[in-house]
N, C-alpha and C. Protein backbone atom coordinates (compact mmCIF):
# COMPACT_ATOMS: atom_id res chain seq x y z
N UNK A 1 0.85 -1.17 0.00
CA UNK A 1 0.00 0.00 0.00
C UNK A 1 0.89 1.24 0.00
N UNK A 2 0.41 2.10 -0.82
CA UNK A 2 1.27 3.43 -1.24
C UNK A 2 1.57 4.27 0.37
N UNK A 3 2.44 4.84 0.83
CA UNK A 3 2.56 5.48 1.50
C UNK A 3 2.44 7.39 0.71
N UNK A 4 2.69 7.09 0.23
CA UNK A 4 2.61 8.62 -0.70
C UNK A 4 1.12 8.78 -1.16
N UNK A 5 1.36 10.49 -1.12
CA UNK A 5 0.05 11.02 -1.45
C UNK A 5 -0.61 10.44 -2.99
N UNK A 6 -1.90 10.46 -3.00
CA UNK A 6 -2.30 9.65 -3.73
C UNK A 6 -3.45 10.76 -4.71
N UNK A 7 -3.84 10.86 -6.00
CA UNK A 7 -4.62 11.19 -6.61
C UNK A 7 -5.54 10.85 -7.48
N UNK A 8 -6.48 11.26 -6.95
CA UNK A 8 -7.78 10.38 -8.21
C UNK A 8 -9.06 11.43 -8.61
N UNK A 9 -9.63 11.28 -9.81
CA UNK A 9 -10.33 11.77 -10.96
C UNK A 9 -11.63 11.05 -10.72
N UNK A 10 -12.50 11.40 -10.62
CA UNK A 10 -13.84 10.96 -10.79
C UNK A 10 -14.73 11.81 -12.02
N UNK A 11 -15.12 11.42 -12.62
CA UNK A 11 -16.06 11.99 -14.39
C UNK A 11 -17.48 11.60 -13.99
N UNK A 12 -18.60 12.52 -13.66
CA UNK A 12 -19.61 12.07 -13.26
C UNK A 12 -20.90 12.55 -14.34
N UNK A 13 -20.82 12.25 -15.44
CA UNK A 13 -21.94 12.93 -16.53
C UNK A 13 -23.16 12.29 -15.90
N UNK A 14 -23.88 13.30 -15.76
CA UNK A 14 -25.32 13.54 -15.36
C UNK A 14 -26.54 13.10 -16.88
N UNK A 15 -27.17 12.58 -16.75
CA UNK A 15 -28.47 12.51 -17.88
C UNK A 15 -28.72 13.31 -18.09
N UNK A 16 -29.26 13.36 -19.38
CA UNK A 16 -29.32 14.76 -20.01
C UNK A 16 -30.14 15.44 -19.03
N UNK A 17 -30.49 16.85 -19.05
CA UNK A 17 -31.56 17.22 -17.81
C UNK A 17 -31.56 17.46 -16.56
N UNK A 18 -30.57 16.53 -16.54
CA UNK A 18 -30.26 16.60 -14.72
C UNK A 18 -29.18 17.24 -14.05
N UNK A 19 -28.16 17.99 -14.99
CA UNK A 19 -27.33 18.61 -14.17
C UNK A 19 -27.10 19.65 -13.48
N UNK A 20 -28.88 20.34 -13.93
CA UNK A 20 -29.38 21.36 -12.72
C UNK A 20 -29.77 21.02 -11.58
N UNK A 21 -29.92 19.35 -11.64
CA UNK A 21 -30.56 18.66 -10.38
C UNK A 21 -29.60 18.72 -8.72
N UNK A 22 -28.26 19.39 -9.22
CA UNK A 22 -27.12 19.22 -8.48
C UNK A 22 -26.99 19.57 -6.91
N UNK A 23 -28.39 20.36 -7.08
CA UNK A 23 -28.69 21.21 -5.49
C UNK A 23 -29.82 20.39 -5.08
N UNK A 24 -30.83 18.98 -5.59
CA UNK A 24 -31.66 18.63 -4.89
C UNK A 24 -30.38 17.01 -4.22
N UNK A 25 -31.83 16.58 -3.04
CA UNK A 25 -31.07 15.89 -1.93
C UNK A 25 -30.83 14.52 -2.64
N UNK A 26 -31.50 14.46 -4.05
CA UNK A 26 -31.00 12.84 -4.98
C UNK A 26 -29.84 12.69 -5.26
N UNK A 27 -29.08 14.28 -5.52
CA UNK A 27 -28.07 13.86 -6.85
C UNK A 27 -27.04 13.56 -5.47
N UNK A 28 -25.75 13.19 -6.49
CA UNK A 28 -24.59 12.55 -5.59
C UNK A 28 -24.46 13.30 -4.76
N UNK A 29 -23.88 12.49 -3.67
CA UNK A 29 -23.44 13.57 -2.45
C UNK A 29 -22.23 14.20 -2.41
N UNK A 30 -21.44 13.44 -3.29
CA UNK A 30 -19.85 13.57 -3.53
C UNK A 30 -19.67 15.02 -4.62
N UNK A 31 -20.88 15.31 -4.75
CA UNK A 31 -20.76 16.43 -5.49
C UNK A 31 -21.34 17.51 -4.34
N UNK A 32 -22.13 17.43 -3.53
CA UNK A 32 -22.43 18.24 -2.70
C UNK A 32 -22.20 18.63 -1.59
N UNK A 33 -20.84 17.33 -1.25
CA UNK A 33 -20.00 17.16 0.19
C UNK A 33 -18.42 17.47 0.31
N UNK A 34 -18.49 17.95 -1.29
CA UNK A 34 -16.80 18.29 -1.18
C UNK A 34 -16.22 19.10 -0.48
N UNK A 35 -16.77 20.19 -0.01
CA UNK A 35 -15.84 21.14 1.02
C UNK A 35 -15.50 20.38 2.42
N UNK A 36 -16.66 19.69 2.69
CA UNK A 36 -16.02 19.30 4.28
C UNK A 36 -14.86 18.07 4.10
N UNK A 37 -14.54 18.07 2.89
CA UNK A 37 -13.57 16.75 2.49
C UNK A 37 -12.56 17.39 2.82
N UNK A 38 -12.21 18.74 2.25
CA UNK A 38 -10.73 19.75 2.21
C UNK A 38 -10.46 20.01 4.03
N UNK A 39 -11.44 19.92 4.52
CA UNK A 39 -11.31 19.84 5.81
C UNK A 39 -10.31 18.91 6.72
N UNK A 40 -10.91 17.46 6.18
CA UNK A 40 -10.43 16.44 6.36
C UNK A 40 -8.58 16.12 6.93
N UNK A 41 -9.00 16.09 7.73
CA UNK A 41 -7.22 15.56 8.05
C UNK A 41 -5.90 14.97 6.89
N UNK A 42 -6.93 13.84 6.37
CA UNK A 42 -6.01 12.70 5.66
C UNK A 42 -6.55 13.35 3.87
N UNK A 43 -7.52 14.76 3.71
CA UNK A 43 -7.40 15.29 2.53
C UNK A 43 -6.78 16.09 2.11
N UNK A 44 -5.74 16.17 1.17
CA UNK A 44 -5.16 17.56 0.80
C UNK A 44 -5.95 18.15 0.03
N UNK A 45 -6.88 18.08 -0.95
CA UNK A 45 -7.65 18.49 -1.87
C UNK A 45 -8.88 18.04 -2.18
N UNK A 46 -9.66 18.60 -2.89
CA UNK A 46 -10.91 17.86 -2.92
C UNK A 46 -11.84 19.17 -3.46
N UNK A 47 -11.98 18.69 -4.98
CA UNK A 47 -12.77 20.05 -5.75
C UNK A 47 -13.44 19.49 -6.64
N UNK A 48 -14.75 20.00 -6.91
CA UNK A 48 -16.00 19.96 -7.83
C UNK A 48 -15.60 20.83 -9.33
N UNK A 49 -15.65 20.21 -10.47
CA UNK A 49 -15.35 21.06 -11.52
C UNK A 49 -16.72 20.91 -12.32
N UNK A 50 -16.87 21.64 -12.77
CA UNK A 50 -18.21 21.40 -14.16
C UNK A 50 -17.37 21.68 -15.26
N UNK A 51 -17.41 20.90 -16.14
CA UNK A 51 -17.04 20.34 -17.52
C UNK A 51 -17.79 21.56 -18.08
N UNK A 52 -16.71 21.72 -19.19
CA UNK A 52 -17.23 22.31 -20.66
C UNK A 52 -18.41 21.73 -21.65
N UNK A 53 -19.61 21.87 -21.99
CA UNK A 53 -20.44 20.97 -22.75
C UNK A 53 -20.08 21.01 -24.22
N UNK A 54 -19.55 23.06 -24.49
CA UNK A 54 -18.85 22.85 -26.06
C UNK A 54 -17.22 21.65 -26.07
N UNK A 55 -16.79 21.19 -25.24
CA UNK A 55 -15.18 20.66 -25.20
C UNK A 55 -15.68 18.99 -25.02
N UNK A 56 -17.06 18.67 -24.84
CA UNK A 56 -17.56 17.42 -24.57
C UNK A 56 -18.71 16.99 -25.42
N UNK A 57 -18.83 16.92 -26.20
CA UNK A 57 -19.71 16.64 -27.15
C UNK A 57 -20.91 17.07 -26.76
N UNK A 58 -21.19 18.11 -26.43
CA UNK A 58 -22.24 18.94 -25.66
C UNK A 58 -22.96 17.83 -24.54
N UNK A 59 -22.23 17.16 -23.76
CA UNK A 59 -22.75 16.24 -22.70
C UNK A 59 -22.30 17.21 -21.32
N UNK A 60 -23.21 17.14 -20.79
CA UNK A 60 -22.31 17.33 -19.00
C UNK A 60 -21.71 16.85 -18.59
N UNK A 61 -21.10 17.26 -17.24
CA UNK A 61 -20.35 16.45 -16.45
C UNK A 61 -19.75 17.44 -15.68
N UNK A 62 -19.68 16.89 -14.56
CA UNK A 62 -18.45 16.82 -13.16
C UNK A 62 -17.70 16.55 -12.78
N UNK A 63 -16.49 17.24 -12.62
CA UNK A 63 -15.33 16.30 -12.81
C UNK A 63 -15.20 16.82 -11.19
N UNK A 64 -14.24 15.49 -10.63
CA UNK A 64 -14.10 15.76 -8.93
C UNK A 64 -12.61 15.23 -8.84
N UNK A 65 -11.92 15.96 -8.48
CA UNK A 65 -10.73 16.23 -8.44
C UNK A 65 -9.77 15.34 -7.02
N UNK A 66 -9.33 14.91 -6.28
CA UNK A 66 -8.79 14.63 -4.50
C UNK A 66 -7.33 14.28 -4.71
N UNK A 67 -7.17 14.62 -3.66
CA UNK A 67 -5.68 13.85 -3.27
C UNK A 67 -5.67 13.74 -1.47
N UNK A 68 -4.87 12.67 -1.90
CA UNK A 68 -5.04 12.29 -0.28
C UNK A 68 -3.50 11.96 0.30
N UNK A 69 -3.38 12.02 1.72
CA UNK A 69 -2.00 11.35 1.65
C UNK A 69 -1.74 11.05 1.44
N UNK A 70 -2.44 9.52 1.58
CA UNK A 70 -2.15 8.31 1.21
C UNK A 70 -3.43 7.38 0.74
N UNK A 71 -3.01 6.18 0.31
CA UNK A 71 -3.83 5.31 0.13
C UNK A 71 -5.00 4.97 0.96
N UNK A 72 -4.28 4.66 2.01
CA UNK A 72 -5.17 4.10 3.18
C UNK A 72 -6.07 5.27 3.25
N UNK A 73 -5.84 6.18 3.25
CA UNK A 73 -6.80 7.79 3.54
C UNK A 73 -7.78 7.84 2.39
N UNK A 74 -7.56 7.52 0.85
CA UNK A 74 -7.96 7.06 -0.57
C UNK A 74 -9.20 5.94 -0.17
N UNK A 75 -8.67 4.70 0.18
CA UNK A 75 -9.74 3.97 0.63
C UNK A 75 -10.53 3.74 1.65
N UNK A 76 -10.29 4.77 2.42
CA UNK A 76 -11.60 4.82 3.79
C UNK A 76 -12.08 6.05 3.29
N UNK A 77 -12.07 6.73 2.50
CA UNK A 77 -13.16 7.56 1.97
C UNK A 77 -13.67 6.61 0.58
N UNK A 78 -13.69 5.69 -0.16
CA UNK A 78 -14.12 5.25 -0.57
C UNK A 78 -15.37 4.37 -0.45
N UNK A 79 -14.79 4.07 1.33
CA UNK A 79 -15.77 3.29 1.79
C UNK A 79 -17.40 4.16 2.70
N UNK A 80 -16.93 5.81 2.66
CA UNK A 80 -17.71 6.14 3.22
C UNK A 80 -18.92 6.83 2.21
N UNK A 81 -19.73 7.54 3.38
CA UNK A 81 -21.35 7.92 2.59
C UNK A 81 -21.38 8.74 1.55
N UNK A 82 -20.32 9.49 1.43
CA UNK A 82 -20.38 10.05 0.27
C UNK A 82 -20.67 9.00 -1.44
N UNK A 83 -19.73 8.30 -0.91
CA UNK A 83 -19.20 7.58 -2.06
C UNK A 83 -20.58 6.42 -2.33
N UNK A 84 -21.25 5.95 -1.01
CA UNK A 84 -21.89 4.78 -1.43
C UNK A 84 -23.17 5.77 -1.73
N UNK A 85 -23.40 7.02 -1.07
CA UNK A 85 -24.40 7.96 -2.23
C UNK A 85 -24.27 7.87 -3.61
N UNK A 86 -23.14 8.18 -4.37
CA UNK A 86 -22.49 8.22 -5.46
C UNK A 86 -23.41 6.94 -5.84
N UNK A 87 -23.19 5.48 -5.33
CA UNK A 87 -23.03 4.18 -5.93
C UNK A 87 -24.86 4.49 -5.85
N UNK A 88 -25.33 4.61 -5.06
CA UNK A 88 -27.00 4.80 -5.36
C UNK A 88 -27.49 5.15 -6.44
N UNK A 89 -27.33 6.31 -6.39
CA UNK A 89 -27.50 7.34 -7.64
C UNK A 89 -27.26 6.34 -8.94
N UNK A 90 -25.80 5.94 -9.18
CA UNK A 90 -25.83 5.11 -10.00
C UNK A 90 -26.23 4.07 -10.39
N UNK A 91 -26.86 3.49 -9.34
CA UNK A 91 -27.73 1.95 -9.67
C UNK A 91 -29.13 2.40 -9.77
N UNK A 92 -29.59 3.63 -9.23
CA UNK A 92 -30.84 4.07 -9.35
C UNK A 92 -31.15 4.64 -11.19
N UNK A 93 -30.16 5.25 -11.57
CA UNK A 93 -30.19 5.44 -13.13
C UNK A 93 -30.73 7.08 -13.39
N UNK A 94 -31.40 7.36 -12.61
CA UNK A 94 -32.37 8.49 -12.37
C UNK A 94 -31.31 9.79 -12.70
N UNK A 95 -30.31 10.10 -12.38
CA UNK A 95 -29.61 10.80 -12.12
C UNK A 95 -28.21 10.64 -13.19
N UNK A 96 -27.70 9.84 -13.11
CA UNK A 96 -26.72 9.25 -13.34
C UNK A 96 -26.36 7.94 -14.06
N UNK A 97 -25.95 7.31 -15.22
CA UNK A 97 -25.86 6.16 -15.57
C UNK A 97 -24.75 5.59 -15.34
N UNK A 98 -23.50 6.34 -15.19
CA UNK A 98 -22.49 5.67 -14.96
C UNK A 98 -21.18 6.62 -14.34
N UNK A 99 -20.20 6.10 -13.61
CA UNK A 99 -19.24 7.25 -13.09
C UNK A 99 -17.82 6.52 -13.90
N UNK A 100 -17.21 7.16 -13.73
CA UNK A 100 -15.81 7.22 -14.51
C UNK A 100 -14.73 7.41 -13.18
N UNK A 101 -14.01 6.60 -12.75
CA UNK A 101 -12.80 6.83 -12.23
C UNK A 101 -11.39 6.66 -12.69
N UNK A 102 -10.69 8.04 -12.69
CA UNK A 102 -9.50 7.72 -12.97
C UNK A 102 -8.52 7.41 -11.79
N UNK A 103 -7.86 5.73 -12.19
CA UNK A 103 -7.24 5.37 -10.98
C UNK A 103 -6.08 6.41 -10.52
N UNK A 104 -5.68 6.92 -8.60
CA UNK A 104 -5.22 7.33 -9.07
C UNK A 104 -3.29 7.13 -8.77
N UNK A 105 -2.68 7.71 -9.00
CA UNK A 105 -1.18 7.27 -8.56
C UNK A 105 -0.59 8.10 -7.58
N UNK A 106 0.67 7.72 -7.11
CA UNK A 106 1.41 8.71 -6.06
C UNK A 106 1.94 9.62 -6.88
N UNK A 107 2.54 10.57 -5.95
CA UNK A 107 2.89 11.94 -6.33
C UNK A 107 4.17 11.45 -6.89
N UNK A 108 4.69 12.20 -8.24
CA UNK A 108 6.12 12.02 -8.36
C UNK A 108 7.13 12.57 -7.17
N UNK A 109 7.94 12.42 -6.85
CA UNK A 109 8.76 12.91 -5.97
C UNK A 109 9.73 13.65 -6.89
């Protein structure tokens, strides 16, 4: 397991329609819980981007940005409510059909 800070990419395109939905209590939480992440002890970062729709084939999307110390810090936020919100949303379809993670790696030194 990585001891070094760790970074990962999440791509969250919304159904068409729904990416005004971003402020009701359905859509992901991981889009609506990111500041108290930067908070976080074991987070160095942690930011909400909205995608270009002209740079994306006029689709939406959210891109969510983190880095973490480490791994271990990487996968106990994986395991928490943010994230299994995220996994709702996505099995529910309503919102969301599918998320995109980019795995992520340690920092170069």
């Amino acid at each position: 397991m990585s001891t070094q800070p760790i970074d990962q990419t999440v791509v969250i395109p919304p159904n068409p329609g729904k990416a005004d939905k971003a402020s009701t209590p359905g859509w992901p939480a991981v889009c609506l819980r990111c500041l108290p992440h930067q908070a976080a002890p074991d987070t160095l970062r942690c930011e909400v981007h909205r995608g270009f729709k002209d740079e994306n084939g006029d689709l939406e999307e959210f891109v969510v940005t983190e880095t973490y110390v480490n791994e271990e810090a990487l996968n106990q936020c994986m395991g928490g409510p943010d994230v299994l919100a995220l996994a709702e949303a996505t099995e529910s379809g309503e919102l969301i059909e599918s998320v995109k993670v980019v795995d992520g790696k340690p920092d170069a030194e």
